[in-house]
Every structure is written in structure tokens, then in C-alpha cells.
N, C-alpha and C. Protein backbone atom coordinates (compact mmCIF):
# COMPACT_ATOMS: atom_id res chain seq x y z
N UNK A 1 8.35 -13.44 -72.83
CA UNK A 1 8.10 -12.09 -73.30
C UNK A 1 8.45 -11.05 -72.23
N UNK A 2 7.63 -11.15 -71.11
CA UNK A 2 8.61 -10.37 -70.00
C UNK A 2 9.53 -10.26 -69.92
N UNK A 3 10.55 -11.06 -70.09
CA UNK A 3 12.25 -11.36 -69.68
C UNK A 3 12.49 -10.40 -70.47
N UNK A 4 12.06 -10.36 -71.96
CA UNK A 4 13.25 -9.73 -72.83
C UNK A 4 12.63 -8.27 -72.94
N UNK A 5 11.48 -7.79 -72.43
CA UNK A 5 11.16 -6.76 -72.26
C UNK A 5 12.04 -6.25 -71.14
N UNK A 6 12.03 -6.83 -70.41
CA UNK A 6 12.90 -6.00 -69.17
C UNK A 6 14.15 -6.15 -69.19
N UNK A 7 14.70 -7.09 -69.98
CA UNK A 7 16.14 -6.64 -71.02
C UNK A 7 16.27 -5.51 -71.52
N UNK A 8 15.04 -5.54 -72.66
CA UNK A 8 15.52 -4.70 -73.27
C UNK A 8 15.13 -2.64 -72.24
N UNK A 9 14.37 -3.20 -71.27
CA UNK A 9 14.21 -2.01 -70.50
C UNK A 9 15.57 -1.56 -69.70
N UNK A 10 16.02 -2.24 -69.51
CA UNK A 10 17.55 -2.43 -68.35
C UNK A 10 18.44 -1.79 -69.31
N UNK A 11 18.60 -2.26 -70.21
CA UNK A 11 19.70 -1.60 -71.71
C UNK A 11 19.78 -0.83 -72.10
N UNK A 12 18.13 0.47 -72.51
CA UNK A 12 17.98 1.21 -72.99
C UNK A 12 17.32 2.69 -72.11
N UNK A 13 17.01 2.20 -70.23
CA UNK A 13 16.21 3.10 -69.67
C UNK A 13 16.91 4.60 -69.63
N UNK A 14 18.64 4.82 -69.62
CA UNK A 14 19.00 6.03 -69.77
C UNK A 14 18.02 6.91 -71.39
N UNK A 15 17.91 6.29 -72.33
CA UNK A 15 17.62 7.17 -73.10
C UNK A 15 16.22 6.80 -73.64
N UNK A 16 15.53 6.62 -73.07
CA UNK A 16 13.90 6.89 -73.01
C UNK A 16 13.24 7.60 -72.20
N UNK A 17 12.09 8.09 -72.74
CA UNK A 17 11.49 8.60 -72.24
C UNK A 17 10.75 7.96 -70.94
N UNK A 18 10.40 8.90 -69.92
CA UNK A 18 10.05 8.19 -68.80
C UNK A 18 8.39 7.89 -68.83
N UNK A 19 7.43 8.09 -69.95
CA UNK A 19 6.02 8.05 -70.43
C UNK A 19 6.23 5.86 -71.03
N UNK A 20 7.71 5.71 -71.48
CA UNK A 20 7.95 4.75 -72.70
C UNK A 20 8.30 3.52 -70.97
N UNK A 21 9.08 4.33 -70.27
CA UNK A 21 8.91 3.62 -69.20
C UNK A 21 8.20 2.99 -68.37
N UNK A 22 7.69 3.80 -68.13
CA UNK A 22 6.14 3.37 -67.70
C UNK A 22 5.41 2.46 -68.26
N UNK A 23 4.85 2.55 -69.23
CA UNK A 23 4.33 2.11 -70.06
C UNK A 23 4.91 0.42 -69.82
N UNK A 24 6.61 0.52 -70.42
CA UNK A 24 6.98 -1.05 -70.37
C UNK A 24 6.62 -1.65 -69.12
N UNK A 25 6.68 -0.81 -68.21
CA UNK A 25 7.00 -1.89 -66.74
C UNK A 25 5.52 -1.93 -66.77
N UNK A 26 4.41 -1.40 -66.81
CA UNK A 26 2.95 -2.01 -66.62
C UNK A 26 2.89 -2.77 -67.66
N UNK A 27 3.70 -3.36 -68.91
CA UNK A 27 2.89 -4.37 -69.76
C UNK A 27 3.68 -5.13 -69.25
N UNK A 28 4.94 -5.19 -69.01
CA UNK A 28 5.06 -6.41 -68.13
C UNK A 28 4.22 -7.14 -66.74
N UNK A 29 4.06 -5.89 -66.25
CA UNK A 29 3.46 -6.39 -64.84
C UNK A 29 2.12 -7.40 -65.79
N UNK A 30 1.26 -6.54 -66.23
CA UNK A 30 0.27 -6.98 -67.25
C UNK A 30 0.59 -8.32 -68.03
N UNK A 31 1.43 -8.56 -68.57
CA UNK A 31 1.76 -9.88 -68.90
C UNK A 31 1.91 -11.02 -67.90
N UNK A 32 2.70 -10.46 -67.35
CA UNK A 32 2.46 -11.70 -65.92
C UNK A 32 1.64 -11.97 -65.13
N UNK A 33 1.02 -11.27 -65.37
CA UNK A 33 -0.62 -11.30 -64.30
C UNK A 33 -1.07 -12.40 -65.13
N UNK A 34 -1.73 -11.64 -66.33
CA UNK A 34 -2.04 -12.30 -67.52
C UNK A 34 -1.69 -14.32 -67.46
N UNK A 35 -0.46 -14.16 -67.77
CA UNK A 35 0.20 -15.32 -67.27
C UNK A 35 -0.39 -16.25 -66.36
N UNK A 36 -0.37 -15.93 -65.07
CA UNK A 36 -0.80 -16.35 -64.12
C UNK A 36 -1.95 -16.91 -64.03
N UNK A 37 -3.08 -16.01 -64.57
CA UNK A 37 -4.17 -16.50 -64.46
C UNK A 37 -4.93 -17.56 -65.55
N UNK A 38 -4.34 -17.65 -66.10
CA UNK A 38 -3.87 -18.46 -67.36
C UNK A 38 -3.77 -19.91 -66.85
N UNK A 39 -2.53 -19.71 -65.83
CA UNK A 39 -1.83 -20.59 -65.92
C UNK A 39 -3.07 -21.12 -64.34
N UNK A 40 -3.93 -20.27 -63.85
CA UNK A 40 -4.87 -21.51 -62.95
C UNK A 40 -5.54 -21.74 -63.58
N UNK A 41 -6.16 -21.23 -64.60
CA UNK A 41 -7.20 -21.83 -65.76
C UNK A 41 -7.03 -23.14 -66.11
N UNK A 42 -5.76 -23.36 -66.60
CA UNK A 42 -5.32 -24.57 -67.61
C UNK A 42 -5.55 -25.52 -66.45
N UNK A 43 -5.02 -25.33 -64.91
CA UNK A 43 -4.66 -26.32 -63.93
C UNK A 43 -6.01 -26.85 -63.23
N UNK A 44 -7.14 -25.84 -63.23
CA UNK A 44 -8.45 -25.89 -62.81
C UNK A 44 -9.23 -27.56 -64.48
N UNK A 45 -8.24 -27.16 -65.16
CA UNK A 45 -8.98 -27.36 -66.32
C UNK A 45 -8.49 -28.68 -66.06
N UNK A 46 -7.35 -28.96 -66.19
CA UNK A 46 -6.29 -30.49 -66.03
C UNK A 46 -7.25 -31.27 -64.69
N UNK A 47 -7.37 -30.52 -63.50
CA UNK A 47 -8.01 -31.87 -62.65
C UNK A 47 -9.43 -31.88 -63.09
N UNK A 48 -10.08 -31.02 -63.98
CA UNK A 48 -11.73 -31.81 -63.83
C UNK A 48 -11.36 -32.88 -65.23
N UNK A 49 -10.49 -32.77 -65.79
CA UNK A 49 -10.09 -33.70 -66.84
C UNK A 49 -9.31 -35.21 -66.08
N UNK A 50 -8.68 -35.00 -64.88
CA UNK A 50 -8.10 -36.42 -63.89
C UNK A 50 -9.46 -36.51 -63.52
N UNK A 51 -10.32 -36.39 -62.76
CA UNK A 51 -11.56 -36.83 -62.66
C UNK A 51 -12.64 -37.29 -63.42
N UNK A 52 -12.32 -37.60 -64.29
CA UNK A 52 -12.91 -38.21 -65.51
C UNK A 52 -12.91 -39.25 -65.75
């Protein structure tokens, strides 16, 4: 989802508004954070499940 947001940000930033700009690059940042923390959740989750 990031990727193609910042596709489609790269393609279209001459003719947007710079409010629409903004906006995209913090839901990306926001998505990947998102992501991330996600992604120690699942891994926190996987070894108390190998310890089993």
C-alpha cells in the first residue's frame, strides 16, 4: 500500500494540492509505522508459540 501511494504521489505531485500532499506522505509514514509494529507483534507472538 505504501509503494503505490508514493507512485501514485511521484506521478501526480505537480498538480496537487500541497494540503493533499501532506496528507499522503504522513499516511504513508503512518502505514509503515503501523506495519512495523505489527510486524514485532506477530514475531513476539511466533517465539512464545516455539516455546511451547
Amino acid at each position: 500500500m505504501p509503494i503505490s501511494l508514493l507512485a501514485w504521489l511521484a506521478q501526480k505531485y505537480h498538480n496537487l494540492e500541497p494540503v493533499l500532499v501532506i496528507v499522503s506522505v504522513f499516511a504513508v509514514f503512518a502505514i509503515t509505522i503501523g506495519i512495523y509494529f505489527l510486524n514485532k507483534r506477530v514475531f513476539k507472538c511466533l517465539d512464545r508459540i516455539e516455546e511451547l
